[in-house]
N, C-alpha and C. Protein backbone atom coordinates (compact mmCIF):
# COMPACT_ATOMS: atom_id res chain seq x y z
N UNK A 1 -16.97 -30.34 3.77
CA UNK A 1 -15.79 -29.60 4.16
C UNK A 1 -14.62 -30.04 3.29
N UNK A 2 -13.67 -28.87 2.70
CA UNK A 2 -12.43 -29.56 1.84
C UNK A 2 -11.62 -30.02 3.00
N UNK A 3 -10.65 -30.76 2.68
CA UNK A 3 -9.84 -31.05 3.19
C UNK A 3 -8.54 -31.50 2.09
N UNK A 4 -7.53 -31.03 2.46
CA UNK A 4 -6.27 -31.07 1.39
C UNK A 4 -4.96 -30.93 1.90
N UNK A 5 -4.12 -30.65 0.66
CA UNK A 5 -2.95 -30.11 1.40
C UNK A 5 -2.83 -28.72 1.48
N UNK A 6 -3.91 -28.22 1.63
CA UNK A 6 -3.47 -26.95 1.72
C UNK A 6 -3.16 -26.27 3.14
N UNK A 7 -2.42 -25.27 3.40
CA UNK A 7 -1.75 -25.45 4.56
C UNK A 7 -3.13 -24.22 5.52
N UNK A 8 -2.77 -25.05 6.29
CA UNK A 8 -3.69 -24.18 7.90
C UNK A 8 -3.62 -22.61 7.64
N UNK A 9 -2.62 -22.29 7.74
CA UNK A 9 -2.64 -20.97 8.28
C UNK A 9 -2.17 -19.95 6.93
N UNK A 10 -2.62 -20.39 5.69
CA UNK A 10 -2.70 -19.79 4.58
C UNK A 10 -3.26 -18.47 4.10
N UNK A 11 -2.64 -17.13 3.84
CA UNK A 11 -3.39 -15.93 3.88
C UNK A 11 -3.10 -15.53 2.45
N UNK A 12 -4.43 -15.07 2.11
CA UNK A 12 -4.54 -14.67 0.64
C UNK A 12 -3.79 -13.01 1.15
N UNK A 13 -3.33 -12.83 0.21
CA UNK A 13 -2.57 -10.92 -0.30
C UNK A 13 -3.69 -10.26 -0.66
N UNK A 14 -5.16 -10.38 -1.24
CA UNK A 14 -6.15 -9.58 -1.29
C UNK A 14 -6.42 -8.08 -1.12
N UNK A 15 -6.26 -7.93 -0.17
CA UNK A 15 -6.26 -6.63 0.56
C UNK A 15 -4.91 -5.78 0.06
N UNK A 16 -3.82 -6.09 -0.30
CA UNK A 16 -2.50 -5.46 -0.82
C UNK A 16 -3.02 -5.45 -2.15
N UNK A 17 -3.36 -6.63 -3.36
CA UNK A 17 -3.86 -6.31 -4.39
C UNK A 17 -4.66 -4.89 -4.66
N UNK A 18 -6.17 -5.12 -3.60
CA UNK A 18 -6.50 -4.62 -4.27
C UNK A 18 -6.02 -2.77 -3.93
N UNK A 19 -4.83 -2.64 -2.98
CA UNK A 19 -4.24 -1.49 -3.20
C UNK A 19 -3.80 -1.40 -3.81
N UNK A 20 -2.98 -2.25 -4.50
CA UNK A 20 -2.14 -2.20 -5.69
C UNK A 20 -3.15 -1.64 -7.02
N UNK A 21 -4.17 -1.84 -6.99
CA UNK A 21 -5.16 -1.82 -8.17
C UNK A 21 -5.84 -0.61 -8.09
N UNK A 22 -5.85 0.14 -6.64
CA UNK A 22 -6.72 1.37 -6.92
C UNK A 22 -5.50 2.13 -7.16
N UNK A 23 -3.91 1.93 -6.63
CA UNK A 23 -2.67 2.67 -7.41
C UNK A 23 -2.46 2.62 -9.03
N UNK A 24 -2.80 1.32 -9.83
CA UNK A 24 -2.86 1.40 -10.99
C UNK A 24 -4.01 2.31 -11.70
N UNK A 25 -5.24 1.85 -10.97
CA UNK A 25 -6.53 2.88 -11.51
C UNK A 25 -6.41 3.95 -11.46
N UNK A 26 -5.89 4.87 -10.39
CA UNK A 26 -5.69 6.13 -10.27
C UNK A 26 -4.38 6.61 -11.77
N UNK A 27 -3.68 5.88 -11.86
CA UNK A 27 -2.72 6.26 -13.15
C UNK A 27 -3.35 5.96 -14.53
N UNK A 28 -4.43 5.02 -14.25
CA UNK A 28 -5.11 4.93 -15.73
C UNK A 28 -5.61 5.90 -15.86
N UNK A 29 -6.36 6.36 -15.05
CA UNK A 29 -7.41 7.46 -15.11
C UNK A 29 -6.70 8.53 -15.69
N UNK A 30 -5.80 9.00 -14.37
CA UNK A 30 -4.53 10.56 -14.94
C UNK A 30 -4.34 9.89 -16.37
N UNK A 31 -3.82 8.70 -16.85
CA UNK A 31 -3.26 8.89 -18.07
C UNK A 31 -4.51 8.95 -19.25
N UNK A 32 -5.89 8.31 -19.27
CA UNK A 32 -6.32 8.72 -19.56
C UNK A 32 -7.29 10.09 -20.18
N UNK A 33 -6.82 10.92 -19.03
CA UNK A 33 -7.53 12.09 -19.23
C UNK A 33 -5.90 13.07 -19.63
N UNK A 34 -4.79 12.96 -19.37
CA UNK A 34 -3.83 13.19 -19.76
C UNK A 34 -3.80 13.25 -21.60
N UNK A 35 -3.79 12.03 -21.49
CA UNK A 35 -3.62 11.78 -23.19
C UNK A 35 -4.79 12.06 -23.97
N UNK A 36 -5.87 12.52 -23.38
CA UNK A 36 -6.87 12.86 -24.35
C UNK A 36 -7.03 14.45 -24.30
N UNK A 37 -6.33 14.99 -23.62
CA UNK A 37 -6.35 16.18 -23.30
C UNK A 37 -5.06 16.79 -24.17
N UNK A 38 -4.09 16.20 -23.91
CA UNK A 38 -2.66 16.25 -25.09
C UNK A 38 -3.18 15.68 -26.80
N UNK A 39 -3.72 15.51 -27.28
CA UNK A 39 -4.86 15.11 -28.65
C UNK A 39 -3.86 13.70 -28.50
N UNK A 40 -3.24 12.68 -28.37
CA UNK A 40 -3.01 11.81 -28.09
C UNK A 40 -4.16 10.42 -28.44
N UNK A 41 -5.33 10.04 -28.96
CA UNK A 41 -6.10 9.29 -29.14
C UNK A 41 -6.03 7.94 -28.49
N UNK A 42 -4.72 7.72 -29.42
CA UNK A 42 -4.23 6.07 -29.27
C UNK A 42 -3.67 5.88 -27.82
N UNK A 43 -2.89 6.40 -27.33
CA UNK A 43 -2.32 6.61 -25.65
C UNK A 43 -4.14 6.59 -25.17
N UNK A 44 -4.97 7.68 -24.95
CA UNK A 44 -5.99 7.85 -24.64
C UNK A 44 -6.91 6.24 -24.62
N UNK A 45 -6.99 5.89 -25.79
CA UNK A 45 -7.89 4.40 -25.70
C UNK A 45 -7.16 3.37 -24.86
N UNK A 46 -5.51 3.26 -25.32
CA UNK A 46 -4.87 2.37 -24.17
C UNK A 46 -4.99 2.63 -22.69
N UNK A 47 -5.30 3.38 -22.27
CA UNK A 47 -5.16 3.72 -20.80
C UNK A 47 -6.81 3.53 -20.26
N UNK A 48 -7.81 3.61 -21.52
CA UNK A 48 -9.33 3.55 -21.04
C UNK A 48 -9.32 2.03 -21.26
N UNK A 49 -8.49 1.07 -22.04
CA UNK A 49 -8.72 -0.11 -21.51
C UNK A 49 -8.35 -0.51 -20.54
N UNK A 50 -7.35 -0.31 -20.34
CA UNK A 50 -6.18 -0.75 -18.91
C UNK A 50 -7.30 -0.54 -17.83
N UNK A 51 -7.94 1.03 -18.17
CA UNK A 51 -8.99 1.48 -17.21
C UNK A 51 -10.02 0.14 -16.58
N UNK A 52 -10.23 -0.07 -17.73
CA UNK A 52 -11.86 -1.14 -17.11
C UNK A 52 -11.05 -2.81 -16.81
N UNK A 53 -9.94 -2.86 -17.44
CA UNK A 53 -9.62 -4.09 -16.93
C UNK A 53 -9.24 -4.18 -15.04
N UNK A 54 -8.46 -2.98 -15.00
CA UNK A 54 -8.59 -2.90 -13.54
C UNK A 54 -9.39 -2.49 -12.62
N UNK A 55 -10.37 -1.82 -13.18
CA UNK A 55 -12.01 -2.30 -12.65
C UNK A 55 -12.90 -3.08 -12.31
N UNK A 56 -12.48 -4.00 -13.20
CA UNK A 56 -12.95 -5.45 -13.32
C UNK A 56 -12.45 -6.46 -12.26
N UNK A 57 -10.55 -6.35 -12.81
CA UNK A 57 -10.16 -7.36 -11.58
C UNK A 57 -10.26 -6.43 -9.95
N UNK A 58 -10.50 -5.29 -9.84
CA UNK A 58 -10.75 -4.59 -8.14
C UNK A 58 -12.40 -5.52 -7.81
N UNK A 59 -13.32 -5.59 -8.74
CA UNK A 59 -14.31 -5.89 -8.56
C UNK A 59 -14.32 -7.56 -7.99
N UNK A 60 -13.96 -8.63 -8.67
CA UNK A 60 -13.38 -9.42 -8.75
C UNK A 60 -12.30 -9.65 -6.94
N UNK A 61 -11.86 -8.75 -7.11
CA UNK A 61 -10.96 -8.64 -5.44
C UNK A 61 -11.59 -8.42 -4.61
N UNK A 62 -12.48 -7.97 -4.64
CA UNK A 62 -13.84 -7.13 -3.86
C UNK A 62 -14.84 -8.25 -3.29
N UNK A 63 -15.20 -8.85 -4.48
CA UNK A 63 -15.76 -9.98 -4.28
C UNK A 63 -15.29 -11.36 -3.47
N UNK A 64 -13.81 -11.76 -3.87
CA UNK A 64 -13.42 -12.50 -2.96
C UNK A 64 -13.08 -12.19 -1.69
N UNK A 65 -13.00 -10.69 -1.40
CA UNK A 65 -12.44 -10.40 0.11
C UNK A 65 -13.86 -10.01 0.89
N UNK A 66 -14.98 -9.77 -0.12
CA UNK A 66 -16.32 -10.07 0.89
C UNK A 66 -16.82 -11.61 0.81
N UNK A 67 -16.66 -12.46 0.54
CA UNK A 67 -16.58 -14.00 0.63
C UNK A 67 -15.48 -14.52 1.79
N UNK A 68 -14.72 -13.66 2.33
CA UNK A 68 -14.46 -13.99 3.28
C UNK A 68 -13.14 -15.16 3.56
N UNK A 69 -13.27 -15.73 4.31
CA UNK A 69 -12.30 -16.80 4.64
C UNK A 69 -12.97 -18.21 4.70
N UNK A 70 -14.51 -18.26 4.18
CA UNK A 70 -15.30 -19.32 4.34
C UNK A 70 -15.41 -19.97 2.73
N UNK A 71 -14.68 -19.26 1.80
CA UNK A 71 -14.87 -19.12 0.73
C UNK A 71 -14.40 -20.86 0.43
N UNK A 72 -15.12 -21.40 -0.44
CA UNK A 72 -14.62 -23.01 -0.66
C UNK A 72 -14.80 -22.82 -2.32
N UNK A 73 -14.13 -23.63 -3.25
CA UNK A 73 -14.31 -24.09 -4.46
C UNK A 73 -16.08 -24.81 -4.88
N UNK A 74 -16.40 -24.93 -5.95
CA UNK A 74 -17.52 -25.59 -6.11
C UNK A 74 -17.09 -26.98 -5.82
N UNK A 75 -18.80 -27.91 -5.87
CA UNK A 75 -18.82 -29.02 -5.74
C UNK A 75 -17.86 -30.17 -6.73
N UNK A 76 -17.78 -29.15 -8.22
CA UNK A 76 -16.91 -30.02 -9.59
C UNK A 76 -15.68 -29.81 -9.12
N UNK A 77 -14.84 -29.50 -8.23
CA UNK A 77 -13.57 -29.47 -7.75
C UNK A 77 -13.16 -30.48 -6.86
N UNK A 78 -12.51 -31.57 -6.85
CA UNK A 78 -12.58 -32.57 -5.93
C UNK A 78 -11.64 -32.14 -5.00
N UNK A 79 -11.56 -32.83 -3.66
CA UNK A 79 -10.45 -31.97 -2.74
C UNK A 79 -9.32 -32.72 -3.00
N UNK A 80 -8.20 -32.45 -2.44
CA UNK A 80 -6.86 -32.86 -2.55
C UNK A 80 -6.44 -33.93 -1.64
N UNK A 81 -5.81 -34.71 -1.85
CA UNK A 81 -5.54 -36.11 -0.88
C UNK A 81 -4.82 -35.35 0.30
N UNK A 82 -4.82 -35.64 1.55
CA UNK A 82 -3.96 -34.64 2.43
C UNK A 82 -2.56 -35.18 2.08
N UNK A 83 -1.31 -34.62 3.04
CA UNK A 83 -0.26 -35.21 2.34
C UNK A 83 0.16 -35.81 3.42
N UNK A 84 1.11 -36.63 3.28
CA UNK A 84 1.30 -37.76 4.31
C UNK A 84 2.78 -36.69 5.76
N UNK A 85 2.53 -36.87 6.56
CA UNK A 85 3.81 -36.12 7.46
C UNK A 85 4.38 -36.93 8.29
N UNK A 86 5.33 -36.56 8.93
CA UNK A 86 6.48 -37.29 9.52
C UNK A 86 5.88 -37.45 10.80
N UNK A 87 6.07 -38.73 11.63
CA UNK A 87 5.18 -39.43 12.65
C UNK A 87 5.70 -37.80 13.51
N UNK A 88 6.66 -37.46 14.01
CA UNK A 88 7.20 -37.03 15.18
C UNK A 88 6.84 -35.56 14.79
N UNK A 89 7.02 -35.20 13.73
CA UNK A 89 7.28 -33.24 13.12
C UNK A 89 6.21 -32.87 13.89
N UNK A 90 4.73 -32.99 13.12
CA UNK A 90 3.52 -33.06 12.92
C UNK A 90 3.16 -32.17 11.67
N UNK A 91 4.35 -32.03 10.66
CA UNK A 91 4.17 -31.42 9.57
C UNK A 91 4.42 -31.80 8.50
N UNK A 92 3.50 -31.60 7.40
CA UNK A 92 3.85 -32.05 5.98
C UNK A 92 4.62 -32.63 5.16
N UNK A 93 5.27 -33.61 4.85
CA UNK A 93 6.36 -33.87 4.05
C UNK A 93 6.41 -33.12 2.13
């Protein structure tokens, strides 16, 4: 089990990403088929890369948000010293 400073009740943005990413994909796409349709080439190839890079990282998002909340680092990652807190708070310094 890790144990660190990382805080309890920590929530990855995941799920907003990867809306954010099917909003970018959907504009690669239009601009892709936009600019190849306008004889445009160079616009056209920029937008088919943009295309697969945000394919890639949705996939990538996809993957960590079906991994869940159980998701841990590998074994070559050592955990983090916890951090020391104030006798009375019961929180972090």
């Amino acid at each position: 089990m890790r144990t660190g400073s990382e805080p309890t009740t920590a929530r990855s943005a995941l799920r907003m990403r990867f809306w954010l990413s099917v909003w970018g994909l959907v504009w690669a796409v239009l601009g892709t088929v936009a600019f190849a349709l306008a004889g445009r080439p160079g616009w056209a190839i920029a937008c088919g890369v943009l295309w697969v890079l945000i394919t890639a990282d949705m996939a990538m998002i996809l993957r960590h948000i079906r991994q869940g909340p159980h998701y841990q680092p590998g074994p070559d990652i050592p955990p983090y010293r916890p951090p020391e807190s104030d006798p009375g708070s019961g929180r972090p310094r």
